[in-house]
PDB file of N, CA and C in Angstrom:
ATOM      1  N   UNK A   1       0.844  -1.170   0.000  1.00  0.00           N
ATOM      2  CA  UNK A   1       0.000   0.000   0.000  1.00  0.00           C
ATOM      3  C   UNK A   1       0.895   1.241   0.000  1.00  0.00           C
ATOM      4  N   UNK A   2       0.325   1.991  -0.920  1.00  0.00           N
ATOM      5  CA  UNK A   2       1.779   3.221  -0.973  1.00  0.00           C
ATOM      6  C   UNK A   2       1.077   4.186   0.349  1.00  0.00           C
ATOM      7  N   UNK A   3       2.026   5.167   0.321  1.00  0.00           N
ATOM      8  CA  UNK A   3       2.004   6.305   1.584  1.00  0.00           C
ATOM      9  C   UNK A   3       0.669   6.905   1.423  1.00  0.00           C
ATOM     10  N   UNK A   4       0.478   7.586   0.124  1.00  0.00           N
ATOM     11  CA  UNK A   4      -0.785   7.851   0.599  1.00  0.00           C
ATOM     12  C   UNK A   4      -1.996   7.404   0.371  1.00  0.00           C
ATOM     13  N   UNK A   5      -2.557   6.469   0.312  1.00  0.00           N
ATOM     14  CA  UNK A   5      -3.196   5.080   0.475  1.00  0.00           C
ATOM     15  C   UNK A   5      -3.401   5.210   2.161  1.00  0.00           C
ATOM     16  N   UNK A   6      -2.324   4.907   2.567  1.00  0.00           N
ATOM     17  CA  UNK A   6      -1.961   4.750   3.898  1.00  0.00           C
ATOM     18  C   UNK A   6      -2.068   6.108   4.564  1.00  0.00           C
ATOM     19  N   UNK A   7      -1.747   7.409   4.117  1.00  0.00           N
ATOM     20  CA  UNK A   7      -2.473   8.608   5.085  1.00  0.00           C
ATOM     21  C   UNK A   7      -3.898   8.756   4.868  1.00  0.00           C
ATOM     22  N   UNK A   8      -5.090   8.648   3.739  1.00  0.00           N
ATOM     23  CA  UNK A   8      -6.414   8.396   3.695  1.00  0.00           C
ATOM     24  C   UNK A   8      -6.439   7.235   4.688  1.00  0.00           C
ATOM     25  N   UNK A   9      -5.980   6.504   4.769  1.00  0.00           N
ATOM     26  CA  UNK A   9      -6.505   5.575   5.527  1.00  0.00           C
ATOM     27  C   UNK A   9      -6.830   6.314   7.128  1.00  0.00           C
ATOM     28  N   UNK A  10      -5.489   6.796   7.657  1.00  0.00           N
ATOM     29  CA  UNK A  10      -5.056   7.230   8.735  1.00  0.00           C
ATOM     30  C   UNK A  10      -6.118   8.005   8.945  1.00  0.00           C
ATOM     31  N   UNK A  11      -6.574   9.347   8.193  1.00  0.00           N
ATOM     32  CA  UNK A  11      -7.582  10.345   8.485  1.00  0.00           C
ATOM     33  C   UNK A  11      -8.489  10.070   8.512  1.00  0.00           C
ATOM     34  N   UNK A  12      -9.250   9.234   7.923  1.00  0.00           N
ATOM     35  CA  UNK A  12     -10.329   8.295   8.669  1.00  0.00           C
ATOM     36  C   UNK A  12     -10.316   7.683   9.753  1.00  0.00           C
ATOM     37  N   UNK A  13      -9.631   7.346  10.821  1.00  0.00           N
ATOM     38  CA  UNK A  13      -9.238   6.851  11.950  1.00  0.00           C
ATOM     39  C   UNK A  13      -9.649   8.044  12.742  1.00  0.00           C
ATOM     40  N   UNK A  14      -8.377   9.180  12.363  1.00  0.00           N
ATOM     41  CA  UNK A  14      -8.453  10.611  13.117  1.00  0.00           C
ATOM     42  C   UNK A  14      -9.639  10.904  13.305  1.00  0.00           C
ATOM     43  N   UNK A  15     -10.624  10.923  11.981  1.00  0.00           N
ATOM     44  CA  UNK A  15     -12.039  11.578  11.670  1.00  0.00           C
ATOM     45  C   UNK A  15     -12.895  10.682  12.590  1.00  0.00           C
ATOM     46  N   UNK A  16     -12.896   9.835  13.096  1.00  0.00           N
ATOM     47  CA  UNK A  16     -13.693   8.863  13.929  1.00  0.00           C
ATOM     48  C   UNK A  16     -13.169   9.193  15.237  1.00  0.00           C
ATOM     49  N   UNK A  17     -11.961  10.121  15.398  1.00  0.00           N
ATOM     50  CA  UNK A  17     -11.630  10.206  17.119  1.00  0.00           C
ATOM     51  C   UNK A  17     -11.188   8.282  17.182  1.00  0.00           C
ATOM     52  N   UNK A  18     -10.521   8.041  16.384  1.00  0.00           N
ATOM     53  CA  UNK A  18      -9.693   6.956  16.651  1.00  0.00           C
ATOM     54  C   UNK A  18      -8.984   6.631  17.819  1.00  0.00           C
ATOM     55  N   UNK A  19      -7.816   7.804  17.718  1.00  0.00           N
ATOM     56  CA  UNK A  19      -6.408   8.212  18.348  1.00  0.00           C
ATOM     57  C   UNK A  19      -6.756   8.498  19.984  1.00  0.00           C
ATOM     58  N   UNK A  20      -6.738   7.770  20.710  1.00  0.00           N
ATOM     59  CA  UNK A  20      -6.419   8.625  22.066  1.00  0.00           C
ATOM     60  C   UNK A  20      -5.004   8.666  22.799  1.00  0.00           C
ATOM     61  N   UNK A  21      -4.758   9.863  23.251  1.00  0.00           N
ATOM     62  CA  UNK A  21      -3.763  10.271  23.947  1.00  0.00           C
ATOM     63  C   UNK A  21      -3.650   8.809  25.007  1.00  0.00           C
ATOM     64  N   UNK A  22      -2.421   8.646  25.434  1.00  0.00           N
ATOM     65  CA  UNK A  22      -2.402   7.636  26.914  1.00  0.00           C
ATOM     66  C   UNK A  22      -1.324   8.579  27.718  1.00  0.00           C
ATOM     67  N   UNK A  23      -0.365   8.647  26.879  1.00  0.00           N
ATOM     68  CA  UNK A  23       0.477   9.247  27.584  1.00  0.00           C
ATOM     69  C   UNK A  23       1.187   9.997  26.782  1.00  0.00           C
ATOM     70  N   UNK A  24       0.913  11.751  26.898  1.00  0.00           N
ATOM     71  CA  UNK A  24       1.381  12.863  26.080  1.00  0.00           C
ATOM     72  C   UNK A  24       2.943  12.534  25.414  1.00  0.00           C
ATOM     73  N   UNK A  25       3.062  12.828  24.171  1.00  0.00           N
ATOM     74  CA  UNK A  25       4.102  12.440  23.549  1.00  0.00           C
ATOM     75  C   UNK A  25       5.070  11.378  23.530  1.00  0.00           C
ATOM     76  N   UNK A  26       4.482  10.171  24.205  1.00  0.00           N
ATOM     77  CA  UNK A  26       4.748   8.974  24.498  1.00  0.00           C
ATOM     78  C   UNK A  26       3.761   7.435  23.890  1.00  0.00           C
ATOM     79  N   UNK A  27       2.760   7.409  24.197  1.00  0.00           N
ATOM     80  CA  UNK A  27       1.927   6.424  23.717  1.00  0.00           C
ATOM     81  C   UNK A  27       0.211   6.858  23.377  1.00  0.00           C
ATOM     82  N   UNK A  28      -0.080   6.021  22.302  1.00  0.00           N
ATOM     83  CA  UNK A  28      -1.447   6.576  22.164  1.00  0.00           C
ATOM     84  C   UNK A  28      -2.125   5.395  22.062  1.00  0.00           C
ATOM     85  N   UNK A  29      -3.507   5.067  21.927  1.00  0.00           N
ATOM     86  CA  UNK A  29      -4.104   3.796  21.528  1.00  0.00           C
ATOM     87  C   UNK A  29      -4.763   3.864  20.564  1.00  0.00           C
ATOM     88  N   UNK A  30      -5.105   3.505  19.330  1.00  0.00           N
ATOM     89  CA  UNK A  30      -5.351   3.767  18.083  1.00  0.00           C
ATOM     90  C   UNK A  30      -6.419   2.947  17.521  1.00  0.00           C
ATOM     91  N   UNK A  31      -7.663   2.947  17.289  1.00  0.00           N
ATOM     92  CA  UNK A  31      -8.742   2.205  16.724  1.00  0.00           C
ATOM     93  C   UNK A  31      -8.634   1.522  15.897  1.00  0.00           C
ATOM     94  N   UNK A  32      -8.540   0.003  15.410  1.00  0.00           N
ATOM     95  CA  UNK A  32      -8.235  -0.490  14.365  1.00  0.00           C
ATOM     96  C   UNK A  32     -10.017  -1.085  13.746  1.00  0.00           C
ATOM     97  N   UNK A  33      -9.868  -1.762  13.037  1.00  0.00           N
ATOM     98  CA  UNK A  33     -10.842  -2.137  12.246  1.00  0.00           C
ATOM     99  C   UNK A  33     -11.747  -3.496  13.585  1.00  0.00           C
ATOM    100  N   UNK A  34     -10.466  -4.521  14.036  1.00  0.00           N
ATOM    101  CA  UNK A  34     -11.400  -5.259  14.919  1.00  0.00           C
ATOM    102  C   UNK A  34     -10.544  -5.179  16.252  1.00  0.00           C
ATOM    103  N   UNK A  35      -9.471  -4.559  16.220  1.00  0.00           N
ATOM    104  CA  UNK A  35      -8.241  -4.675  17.135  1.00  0.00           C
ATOM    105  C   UNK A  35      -7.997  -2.947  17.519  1.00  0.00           C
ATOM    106  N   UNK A  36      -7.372  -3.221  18.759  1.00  0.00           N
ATOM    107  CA  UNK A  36      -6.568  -1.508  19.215  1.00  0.00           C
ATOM    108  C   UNK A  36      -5.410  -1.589  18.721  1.00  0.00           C
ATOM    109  N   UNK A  37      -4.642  -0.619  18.972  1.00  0.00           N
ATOM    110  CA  UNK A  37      -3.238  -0.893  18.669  1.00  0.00           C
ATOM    111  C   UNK A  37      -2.538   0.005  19.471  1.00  0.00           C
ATOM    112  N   UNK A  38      -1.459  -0.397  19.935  1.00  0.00           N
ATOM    113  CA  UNK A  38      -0.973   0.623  20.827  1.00  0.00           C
ATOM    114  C   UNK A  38       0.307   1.461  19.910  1.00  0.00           C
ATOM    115  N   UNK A  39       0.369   2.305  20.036  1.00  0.00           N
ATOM    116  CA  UNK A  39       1.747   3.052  19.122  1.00  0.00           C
ATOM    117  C   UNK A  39       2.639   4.017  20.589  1.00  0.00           C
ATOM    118  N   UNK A  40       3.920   3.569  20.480  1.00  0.00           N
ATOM    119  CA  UNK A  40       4.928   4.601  21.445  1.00  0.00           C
ATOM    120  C   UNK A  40       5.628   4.511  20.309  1.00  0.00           C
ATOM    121  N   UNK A  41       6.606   6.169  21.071  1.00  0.00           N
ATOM    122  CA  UNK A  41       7.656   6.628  20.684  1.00  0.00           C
ATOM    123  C   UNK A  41       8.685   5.296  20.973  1.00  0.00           C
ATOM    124  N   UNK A  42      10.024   5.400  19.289  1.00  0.00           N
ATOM    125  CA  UNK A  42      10.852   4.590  19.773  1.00  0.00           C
ATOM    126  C   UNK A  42      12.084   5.314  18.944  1.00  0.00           C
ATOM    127  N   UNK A  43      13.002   5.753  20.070  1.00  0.00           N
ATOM    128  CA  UNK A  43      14.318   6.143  19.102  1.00  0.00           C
ATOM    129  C   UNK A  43      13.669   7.727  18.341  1.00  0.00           C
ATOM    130  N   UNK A  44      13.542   7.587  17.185  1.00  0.00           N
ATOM    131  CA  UNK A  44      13.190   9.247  16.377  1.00  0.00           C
ATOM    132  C   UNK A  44      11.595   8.553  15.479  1.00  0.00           C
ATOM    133  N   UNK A  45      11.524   7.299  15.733  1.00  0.00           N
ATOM    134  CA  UNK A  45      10.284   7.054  15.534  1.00  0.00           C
ATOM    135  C   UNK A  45       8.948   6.422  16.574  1.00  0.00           C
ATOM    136  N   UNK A  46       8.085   5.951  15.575  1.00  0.00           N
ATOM    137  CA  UNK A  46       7.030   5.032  16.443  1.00  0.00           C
ATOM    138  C   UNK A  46       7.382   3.715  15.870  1.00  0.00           C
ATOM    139  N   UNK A  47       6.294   2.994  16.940  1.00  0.00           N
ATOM    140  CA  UNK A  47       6.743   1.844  17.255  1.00  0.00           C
ATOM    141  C   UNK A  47       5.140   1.257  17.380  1.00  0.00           C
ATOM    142  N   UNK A  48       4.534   0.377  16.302  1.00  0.00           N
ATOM    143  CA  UNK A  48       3.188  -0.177  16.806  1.00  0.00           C
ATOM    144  C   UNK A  48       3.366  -1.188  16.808  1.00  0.00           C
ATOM    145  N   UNK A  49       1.883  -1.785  18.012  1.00  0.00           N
ATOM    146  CA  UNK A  49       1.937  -3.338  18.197  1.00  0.00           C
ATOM    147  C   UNK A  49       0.291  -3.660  18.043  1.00  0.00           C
ATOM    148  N   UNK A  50      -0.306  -4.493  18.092  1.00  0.00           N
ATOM    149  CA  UNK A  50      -1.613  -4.834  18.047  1.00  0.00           C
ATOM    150  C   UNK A  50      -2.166  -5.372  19.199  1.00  0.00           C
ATOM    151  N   UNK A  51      -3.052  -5.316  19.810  1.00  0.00           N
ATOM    152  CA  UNK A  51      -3.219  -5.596  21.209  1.00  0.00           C
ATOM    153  C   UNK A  51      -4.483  -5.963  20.890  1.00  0.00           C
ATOM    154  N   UNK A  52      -4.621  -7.231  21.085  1.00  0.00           N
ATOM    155  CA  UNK A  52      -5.751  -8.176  19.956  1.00  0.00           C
ATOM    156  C   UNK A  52      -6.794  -8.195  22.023  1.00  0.00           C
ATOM    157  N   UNK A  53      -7.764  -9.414  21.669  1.00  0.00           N
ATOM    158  CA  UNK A  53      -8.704  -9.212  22.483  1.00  0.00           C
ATOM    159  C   UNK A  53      -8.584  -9.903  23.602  1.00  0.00           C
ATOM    160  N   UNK A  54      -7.293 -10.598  23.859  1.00  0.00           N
ATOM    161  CA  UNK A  54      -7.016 -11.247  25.324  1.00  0.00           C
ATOM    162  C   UNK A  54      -5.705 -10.436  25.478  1.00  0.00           C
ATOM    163  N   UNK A  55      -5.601  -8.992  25.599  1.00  0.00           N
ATOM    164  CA  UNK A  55      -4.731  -8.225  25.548  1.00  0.00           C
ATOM    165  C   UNK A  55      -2.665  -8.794  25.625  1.00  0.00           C
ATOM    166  N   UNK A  56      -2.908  -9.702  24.682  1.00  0.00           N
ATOM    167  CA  UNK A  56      -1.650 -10.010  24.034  1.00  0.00           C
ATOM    168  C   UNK A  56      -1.091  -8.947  23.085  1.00  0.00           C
ATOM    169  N   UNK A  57       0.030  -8.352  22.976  1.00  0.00           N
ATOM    170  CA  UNK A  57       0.615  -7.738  21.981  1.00  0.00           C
ATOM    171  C   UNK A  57       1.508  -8.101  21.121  1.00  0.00           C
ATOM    172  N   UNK A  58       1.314  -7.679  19.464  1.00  0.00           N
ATOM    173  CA  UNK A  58       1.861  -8.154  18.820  1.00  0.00           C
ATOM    174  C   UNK A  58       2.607  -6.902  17.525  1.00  0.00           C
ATOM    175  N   UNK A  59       3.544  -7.943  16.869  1.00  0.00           N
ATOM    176  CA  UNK A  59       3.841  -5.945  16.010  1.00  0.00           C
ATOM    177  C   UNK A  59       2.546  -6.245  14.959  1.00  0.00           C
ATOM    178  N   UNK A  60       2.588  -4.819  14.839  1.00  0.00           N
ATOM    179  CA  UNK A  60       1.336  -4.485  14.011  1.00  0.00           C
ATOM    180  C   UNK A  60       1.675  -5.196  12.665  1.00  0.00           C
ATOM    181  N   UNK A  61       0.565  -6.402  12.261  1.00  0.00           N
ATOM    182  CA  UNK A  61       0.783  -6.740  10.757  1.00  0.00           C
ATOM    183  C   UNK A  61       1.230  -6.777   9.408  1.00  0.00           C
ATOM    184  N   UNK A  62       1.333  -4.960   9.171  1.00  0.00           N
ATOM    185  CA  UNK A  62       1.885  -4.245   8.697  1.00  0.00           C
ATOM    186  C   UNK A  62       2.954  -4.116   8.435  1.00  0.00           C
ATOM    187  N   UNK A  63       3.800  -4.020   9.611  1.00  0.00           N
ATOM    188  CA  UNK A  63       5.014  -3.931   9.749  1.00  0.00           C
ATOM    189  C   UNK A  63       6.158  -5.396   9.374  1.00  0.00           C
ATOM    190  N   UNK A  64       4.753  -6.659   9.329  1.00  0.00           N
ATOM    191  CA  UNK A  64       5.883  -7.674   9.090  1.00  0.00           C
ATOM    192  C   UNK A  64       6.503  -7.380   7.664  1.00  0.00           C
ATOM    193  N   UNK A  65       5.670  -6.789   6.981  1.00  0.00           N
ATOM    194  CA  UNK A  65       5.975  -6.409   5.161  1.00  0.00           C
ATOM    195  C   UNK A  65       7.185  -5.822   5.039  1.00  0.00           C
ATOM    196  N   UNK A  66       7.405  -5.092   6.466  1.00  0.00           N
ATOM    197  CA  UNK A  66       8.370  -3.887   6.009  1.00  0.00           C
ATOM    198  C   UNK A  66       9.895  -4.519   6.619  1.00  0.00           C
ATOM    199  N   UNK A  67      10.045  -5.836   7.161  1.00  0.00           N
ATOM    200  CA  UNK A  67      11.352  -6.178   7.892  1.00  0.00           C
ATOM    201  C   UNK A  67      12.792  -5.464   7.376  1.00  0.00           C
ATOM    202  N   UNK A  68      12.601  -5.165   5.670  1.00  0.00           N
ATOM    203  CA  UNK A  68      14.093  -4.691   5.987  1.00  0.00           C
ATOM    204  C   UNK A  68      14.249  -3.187   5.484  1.00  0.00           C
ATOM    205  N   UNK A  69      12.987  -2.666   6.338  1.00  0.00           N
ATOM    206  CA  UNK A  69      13.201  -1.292   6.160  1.00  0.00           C
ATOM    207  C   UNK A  69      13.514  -0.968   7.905  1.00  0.00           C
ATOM    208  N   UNK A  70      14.414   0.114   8.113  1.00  0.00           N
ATOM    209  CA  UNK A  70      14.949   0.224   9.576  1.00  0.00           C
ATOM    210  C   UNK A  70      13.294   0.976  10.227  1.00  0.00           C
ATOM    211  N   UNK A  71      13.467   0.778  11.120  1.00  0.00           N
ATOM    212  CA  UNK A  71      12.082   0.499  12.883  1.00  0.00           C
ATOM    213  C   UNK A  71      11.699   2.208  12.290  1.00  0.00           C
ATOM    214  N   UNK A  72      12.773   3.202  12.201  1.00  0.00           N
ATOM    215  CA  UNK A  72      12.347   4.187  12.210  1.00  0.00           C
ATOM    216  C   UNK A  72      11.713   4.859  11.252  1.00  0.00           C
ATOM    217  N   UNK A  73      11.969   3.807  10.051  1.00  0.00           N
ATOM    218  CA  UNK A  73      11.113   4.401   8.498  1.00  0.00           C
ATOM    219  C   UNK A  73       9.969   3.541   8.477  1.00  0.00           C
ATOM    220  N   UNK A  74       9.674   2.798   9.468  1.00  0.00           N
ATOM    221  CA  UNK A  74       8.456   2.024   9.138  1.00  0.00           C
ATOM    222  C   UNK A  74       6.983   2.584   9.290  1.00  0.00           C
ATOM    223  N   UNK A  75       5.822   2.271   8.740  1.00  0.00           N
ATOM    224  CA  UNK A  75       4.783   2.944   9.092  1.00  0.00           C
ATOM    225  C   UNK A  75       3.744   2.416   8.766  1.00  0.00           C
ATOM    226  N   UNK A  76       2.743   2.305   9.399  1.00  0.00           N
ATOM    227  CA  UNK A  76       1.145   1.981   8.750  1.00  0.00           C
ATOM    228  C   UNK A  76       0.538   2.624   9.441  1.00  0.00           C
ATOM    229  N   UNK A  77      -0.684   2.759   8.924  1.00  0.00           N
ATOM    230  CA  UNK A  77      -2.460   3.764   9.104  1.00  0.00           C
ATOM    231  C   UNK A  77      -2.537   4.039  10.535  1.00  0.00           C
ATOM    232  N   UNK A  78      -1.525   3.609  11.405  1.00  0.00           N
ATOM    233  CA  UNK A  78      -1.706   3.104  13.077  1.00  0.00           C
ATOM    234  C   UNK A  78      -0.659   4.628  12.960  1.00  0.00           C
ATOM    235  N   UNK A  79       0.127   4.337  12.623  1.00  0.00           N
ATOM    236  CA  UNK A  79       1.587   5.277  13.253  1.00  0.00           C
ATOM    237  C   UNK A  79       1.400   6.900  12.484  1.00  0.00           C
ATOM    238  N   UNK A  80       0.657   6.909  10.995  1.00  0.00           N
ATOM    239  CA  UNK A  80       0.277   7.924  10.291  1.00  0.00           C
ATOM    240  C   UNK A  80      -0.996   8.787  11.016  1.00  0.00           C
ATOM    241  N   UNK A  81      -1.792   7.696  11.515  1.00  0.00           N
ATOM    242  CA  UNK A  81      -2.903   8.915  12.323  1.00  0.00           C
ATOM    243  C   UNK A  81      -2.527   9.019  13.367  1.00  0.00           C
ATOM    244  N   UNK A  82      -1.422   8.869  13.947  1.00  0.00           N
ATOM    245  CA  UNK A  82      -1.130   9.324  15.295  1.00  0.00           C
ATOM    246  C   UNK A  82      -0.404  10.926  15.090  1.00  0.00           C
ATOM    247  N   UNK A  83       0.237  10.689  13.892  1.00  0.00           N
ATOM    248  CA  UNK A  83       1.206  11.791  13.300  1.00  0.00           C
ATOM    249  C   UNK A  83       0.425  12.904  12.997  1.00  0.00           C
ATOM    250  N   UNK A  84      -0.668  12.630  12.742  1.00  0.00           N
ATOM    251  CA  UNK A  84      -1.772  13.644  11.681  1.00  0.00           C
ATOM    252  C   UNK A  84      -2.027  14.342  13.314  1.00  0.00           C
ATOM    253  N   UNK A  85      -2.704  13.562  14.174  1.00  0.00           N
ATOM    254  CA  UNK A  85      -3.498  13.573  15.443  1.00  0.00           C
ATOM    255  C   UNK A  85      -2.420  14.684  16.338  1.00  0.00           C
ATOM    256  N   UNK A  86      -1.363  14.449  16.173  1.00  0.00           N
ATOM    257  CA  UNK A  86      -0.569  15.008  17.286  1.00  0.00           C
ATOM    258  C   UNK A  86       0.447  16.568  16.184  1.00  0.00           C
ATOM    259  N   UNK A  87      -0.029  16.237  15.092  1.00  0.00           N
ATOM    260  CA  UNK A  87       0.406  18.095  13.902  1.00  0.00           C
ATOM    261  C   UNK A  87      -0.730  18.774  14.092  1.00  0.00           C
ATOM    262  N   UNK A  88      -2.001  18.017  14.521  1.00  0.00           N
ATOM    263  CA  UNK A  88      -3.039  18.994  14.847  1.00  0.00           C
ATOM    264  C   UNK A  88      -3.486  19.496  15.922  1.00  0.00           C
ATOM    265  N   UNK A  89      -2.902  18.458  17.231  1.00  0.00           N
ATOM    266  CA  UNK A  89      -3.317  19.073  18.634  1.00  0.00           C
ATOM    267  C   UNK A  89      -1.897  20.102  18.826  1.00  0.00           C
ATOM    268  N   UNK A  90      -1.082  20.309  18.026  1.00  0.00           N
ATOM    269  CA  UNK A  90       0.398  21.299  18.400  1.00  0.00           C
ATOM    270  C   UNK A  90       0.048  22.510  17.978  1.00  0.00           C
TER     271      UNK A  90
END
């Protein structure tokens, strides 16, 4: 899915009040389709995992596609509406 594929996706999330804050500029929890997802800061990026319904965490699906791109260029609809969410509450 190219980038912006993947930011429409994201602003629909935003537009639903997806995104909640957990912990200011640290972690947010992010609405997925049947799953949450948790996203923190990691290093100069984010970092998502999926936190399915017996609150196990896992990396976000997404991200298995991307293994040999480095942690900090990685991204899906999880880590993009957090980005959108937090250029608009600044």
């Amino acid at each position: 899915m190219s980038i912006e594929e993947t930011r429409k996706k994201a602003q629909a999330i935003v537009d639903s009040d997806g995104v909640v804050v957990v912990t200011p500029d640290m972690e947010w929890n992010v609405r997925g389709t049947k799953d949450t997802y948790s996203v923190t800061t990691a290093g100069s990026g984010l970092y998502c995992e999926r936190i399915d319904r017996d609150d196990k965490r896992r990396i976000c699906p997404s991200w298995q596609f991307m293994k040999d791109t480095p942690q900090e260029d990685r991204y899906c609809k999880h880590t993009e509406a957090v980005r959108i969410k937090e250029s608009i509450r600044r």
